[in-house]
C-alpha atoms as a PDB file:
ATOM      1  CA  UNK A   1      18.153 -13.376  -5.973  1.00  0.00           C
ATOM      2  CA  UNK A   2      18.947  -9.931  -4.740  1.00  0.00           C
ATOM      3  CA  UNK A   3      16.086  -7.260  -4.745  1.00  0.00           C
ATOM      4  CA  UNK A   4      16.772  -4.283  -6.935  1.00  0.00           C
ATOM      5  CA  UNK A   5      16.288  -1.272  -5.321  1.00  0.00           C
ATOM      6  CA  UNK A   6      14.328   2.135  -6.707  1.00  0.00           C
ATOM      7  CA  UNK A   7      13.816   5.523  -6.394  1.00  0.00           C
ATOM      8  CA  UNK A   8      10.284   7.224  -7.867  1.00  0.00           C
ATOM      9  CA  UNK A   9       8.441  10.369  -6.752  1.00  0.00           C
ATOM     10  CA  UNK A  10       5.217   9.417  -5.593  1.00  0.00           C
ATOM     11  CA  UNK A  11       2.035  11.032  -3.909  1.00  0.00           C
ATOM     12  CA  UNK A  12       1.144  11.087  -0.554  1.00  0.00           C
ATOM     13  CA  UNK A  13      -1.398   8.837  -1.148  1.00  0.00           C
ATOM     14  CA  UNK A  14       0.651   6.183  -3.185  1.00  0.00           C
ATOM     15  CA  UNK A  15       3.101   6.656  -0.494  1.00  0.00           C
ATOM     16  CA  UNK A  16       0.182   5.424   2.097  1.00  0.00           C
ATOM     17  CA  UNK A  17      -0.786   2.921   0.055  1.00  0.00           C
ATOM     18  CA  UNK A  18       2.953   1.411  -0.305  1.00  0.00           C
ATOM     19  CA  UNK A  19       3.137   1.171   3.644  1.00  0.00           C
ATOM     20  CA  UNK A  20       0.154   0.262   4.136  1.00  0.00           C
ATOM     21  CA  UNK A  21       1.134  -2.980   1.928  1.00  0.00           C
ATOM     22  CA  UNK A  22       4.705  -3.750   3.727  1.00  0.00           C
ATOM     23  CA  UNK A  23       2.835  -3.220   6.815  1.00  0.00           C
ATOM     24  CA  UNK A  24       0.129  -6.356   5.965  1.00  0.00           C
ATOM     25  CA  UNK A  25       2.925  -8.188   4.597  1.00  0.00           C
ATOM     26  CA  UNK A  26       5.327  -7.967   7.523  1.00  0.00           C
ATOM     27  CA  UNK A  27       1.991  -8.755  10.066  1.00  0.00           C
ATOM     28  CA  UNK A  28       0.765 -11.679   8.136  1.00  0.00           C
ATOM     29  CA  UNK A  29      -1.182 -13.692   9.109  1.00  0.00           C
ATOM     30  CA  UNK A  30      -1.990 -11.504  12.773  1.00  0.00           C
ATOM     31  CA  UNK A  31      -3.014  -8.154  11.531  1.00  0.00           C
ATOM     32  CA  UNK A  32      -4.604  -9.644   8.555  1.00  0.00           C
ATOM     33  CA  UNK A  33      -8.217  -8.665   8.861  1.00  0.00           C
ATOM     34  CA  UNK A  34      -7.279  -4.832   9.883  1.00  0.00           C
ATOM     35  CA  UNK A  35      -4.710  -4.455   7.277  1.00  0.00           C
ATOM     36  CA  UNK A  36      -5.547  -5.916   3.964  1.00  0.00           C
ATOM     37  CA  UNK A  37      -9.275  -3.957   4.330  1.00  0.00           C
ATOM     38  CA  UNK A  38      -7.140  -0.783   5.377  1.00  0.00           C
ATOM     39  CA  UNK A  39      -4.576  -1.806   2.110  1.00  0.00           C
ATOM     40  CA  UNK A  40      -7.794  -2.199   0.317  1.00  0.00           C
ATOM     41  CA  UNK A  41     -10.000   1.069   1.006  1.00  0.00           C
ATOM     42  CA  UNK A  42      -6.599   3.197  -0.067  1.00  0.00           C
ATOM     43  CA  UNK A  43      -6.895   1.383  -3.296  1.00  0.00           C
ATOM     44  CA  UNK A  44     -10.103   1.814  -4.341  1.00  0.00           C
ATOM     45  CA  UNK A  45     -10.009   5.461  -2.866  1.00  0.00           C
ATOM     46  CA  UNK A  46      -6.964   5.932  -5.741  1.00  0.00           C
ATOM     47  CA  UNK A  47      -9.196   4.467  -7.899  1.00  0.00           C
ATOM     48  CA  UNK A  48     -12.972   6.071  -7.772  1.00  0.00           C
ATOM     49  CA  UNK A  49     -11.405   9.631  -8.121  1.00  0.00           C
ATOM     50  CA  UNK A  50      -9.903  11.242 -10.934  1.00  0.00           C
ATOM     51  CA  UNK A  51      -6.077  11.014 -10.422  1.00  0.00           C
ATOM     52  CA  UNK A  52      -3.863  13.693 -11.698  1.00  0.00           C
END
């Protein structure tokens, strides 16, 4: 099945957040410790302030 590909405007932080995620899933399972608590912390950062 062939990924569809798309275009969005997002944040800085969203932005972050998506490489942070491609980054864990490419290491996996060596940099999974670092990562996924990196991945993590950027997630619940979005998530404990209000977001515009």
């Amino acid at each position: 099945m062939k990924k569809k590909e798309l275009t969005i405007k997002v944040t800085e932080e969203e932005f972050e957040l998506l490489e942070a995620i491609r980054n864990y899933n490419r290491s996996y399972p060596d940099g999974y410790p670092q990562l996924i608590w990196f991945a993590q912390e950027l997630f619940d950062n979005m998530l404990r302030q209000p977001y515009e």
